[in-house]
Protein backbone atom coordinates (compact mmCIF):
# COMPACT_ATOMS: atom_id res chain seq x y z
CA UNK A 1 -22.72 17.88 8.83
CA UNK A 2 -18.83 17.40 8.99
CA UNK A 3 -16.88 14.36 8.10
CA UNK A 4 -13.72 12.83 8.55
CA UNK A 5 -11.38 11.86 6.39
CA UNK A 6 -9.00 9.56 7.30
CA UNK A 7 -5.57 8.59 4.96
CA UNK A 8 -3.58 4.77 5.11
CA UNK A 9 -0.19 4.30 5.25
CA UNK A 10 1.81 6.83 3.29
CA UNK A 11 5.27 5.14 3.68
CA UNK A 12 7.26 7.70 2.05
CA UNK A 13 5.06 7.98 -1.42
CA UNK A 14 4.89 11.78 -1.61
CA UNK A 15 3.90 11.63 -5.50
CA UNK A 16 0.69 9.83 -4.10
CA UNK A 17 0.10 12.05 -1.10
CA UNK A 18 -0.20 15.21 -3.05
CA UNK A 19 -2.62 13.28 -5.68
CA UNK A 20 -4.86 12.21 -3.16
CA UNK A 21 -4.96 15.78 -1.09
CA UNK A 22 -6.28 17.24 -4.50
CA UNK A 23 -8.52 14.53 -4.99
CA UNK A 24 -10.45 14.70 -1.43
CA UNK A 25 -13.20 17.48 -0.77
CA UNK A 26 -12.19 18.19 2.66
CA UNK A 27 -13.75 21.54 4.15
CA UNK A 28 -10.90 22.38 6.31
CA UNK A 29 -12.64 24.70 8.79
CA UNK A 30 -15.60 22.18 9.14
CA UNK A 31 -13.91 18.90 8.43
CA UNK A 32 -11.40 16.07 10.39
CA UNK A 33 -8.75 14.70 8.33
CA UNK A 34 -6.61 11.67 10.44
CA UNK A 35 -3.36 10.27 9.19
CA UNK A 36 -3.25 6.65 10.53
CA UNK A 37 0.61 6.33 10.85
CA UNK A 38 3.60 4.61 8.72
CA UNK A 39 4.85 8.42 6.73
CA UNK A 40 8.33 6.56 6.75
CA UNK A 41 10.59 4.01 5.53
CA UNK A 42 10.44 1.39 2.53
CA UNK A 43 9.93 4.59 0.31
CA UNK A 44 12.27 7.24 -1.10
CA UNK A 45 10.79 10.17 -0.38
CA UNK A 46 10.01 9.90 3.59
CA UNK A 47 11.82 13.25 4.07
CA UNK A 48 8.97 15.22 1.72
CA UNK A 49 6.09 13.16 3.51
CA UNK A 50 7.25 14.18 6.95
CA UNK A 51 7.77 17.78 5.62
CA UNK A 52 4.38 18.35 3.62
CA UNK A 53 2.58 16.81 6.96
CA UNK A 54 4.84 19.62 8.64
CA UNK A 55 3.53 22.77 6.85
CA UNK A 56 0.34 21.43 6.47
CA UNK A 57 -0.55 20.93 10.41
CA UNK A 58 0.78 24.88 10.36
CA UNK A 59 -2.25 25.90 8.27
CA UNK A 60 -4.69 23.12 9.69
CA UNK A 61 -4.15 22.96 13.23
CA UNK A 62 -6.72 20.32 13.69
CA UNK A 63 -5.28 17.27 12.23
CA UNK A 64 -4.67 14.42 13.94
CA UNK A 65 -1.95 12.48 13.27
CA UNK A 66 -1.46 9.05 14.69
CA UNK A 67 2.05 6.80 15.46
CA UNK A 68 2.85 4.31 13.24
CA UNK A 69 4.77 1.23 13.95
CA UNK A 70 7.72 2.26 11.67
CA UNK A 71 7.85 5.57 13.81
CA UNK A 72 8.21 3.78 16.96
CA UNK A 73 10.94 2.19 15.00
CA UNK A 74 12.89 5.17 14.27
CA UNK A 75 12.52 6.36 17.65
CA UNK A 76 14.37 2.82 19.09
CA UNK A 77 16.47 3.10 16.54
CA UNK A 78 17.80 6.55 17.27
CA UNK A 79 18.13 6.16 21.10
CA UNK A 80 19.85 2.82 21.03
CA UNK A 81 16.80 0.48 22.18
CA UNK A 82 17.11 -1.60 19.01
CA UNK A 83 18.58 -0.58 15.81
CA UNK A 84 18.30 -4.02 14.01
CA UNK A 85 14.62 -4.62 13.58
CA UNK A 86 14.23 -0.94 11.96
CA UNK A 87 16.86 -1.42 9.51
CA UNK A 88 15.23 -5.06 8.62
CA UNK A 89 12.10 -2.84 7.62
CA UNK A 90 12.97 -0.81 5.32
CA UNK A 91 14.55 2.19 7.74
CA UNK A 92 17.49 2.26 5.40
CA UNK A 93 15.82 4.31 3.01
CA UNK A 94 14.32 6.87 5.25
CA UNK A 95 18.00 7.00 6.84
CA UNK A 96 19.64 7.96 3.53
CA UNK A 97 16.87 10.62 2.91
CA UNK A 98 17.71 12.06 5.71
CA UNK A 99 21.53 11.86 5.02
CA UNK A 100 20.93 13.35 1.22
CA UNK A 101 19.34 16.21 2.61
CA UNK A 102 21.49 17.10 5.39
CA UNK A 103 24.50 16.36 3.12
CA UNK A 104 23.17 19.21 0.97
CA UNK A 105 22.41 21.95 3.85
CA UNK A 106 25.45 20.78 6.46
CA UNK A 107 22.58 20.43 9.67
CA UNK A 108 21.47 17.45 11.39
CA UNK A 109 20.17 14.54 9.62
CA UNK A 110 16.99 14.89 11.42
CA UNK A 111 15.55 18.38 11.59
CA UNK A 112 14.68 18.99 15.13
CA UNK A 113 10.89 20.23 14.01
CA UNK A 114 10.55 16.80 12.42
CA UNK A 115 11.97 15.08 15.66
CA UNK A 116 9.25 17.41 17.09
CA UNK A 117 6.64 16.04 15.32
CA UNK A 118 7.51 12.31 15.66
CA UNK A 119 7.13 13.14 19.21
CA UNK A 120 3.78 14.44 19.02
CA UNK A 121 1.69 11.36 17.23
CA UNK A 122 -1.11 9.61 18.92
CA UNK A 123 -1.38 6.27 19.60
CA UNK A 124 -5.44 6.28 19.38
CA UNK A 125 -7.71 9.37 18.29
CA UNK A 126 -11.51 8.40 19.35
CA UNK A 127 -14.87 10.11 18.22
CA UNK A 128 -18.37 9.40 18.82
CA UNK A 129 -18.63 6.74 16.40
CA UNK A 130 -15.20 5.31 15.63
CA UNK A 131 -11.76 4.36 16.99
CA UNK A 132 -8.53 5.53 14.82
CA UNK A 133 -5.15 3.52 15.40
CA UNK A 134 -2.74 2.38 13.40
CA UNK A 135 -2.79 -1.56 13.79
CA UNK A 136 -5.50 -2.41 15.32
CA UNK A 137 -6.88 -3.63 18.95
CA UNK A 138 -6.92 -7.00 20.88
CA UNK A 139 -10.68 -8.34 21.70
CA UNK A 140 -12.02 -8.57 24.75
CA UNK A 141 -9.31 -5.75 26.31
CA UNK A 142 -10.84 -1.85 27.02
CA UNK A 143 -9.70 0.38 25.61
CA UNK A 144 -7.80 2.11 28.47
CA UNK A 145 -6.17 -1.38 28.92
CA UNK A 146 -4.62 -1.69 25.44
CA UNK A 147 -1.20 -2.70 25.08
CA UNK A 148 0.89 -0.13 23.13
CA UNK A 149 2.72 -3.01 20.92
CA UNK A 150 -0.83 -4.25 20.00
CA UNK A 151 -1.90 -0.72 18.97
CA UNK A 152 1.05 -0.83 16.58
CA UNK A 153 2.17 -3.83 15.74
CA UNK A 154 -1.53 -6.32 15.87
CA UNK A 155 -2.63 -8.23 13.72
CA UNK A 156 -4.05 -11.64 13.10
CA UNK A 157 -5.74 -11.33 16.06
CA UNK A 158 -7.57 -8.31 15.61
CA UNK A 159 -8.59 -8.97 11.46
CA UNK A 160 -9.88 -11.97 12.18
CA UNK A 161 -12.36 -11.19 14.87
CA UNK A 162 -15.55 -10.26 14.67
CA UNK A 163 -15.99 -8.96 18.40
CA UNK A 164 -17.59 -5.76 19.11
CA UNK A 165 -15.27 -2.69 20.05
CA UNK A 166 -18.46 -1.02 20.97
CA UNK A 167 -17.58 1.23 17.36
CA UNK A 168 -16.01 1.20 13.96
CA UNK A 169 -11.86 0.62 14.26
CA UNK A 170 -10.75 2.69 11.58
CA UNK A 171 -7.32 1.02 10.80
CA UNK A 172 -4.21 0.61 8.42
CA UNK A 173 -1.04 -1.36 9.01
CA UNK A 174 -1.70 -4.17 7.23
CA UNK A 175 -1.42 -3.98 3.24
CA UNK A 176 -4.71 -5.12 1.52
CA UNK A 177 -5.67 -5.03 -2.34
CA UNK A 178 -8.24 -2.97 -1.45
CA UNK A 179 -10.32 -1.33 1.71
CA UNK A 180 -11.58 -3.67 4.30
CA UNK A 181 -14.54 -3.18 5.48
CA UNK A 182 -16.25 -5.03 7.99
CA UNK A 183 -19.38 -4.41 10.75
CA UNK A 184 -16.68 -4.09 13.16
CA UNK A 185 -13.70 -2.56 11.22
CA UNK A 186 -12.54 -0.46 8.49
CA UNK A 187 -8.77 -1.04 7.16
CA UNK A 188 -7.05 1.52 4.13
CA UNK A 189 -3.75 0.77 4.55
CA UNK A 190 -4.05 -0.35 0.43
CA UNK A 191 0.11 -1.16 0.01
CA UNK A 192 0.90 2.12 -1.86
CA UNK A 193 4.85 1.76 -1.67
CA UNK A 194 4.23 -1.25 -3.10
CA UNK A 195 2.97 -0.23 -6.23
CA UNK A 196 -1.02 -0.15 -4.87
CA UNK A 197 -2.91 2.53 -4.50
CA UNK A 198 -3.11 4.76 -1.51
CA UNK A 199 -6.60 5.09 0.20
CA UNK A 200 -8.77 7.33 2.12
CA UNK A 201 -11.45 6.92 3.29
CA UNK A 202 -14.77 9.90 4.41
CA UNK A 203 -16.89 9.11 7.24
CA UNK A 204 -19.84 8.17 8.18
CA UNK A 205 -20.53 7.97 4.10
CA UNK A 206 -17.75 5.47 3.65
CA UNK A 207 -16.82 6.72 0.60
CA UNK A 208 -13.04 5.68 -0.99
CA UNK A 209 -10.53 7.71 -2.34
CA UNK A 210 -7.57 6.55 -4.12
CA UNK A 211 -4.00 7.80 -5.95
């Protein structure tokens, strides 16, 4: 039977990444591995994240990568639409790893196959059993009705209910000690830039991993 594998909030902590890759027993030709959004900002090495996820949707063409809300950030940062609130969340740092790196090779500050792939997340990946997004959903709304800031940005609303999405929410966003997991939701964004662990988690066994 295959399983999925799904990874919190990386935020730039490629030391952790690489830990946890070796750590998970994905099959890659039988398995699904989802990355729930947030590879940027508030860390230092954003740059490596977005580059490792790169190479390794080369090899694994199946992954499934979802938008975060710090990558809708960069995006309204970089055309104009609002440059203030990404800077007030830690965009800084993902800006001057960007700028170190270009500094050093004379190109663009953003590589245009990493624009590429900003371009290319998902705002919801759904299977038989679960829904994958990066913040969350509002009650009481379909699916197909769901407001994109919601999907990004939710979140009282959404961890304190105990409605029925009709299956598991498979979520990260919002920095926990540890894993929640509820009838109606599962959250593993665990706060690894902040010194936490980061989490994934394999379905339908609900088993944790953690570097």
């Amino acid at each position: 039977m295959s399983k999925i594998y799904a990874i919190g909030d990386i935020h730039g902590c490629y030391d952790q990444l690489l830990t946890l890759m070796e750590k998970i027993p994905i099959d890659f030709k039988r398995d699904t591995l989802v990355f729930m959004g947030d590879y940027i900002d508030r860390g230092t090495q954003s740059v490596e994240v977005v580059d490792y996820l790169i190479k390794l949707k080369k090899r694994v063409p199946g992954i499934i990568f979802l938008k975060g809300n710090h990558e809708d950030m960069l995006e309204k940062y970089l055309d104009g639409t609002d440059r203030f609130t990404y800077l007030l969340n830690g965009g800084q740092q993902t800006l001057d790893s960007y700028l170190s790196k270009s500094a050093q090779t004379g190109t663009h500050p953003i590589p245009p196959e990493h624009m590429a792939f900003f371009k290319s997340l998902r705002l919801i990946h759904e299977t038989e059993d679960y829904i994958f997004v990066h913040a969350g959903l509002r009650p009481k709304v379909s699916l197909e009705s769901q407001d994109t800031e919601d999907l990004l940005w939710i979140r009282d609303k959404f961890l304190y209910t105990r409605y029925d999405f009709g299956k598991t929410v498979i979520f990260g966003h919002t920095p926990l000690g540890e894993p929640l997991v509820e009838s109606n939701k599962v959250g593993i964004d665990t706060g690894a830039v902040y010194g936490n662990a980061l989490t994934c988690v394999q379905l339908p066994d609900l088993e944790f991993y953690t570097a």
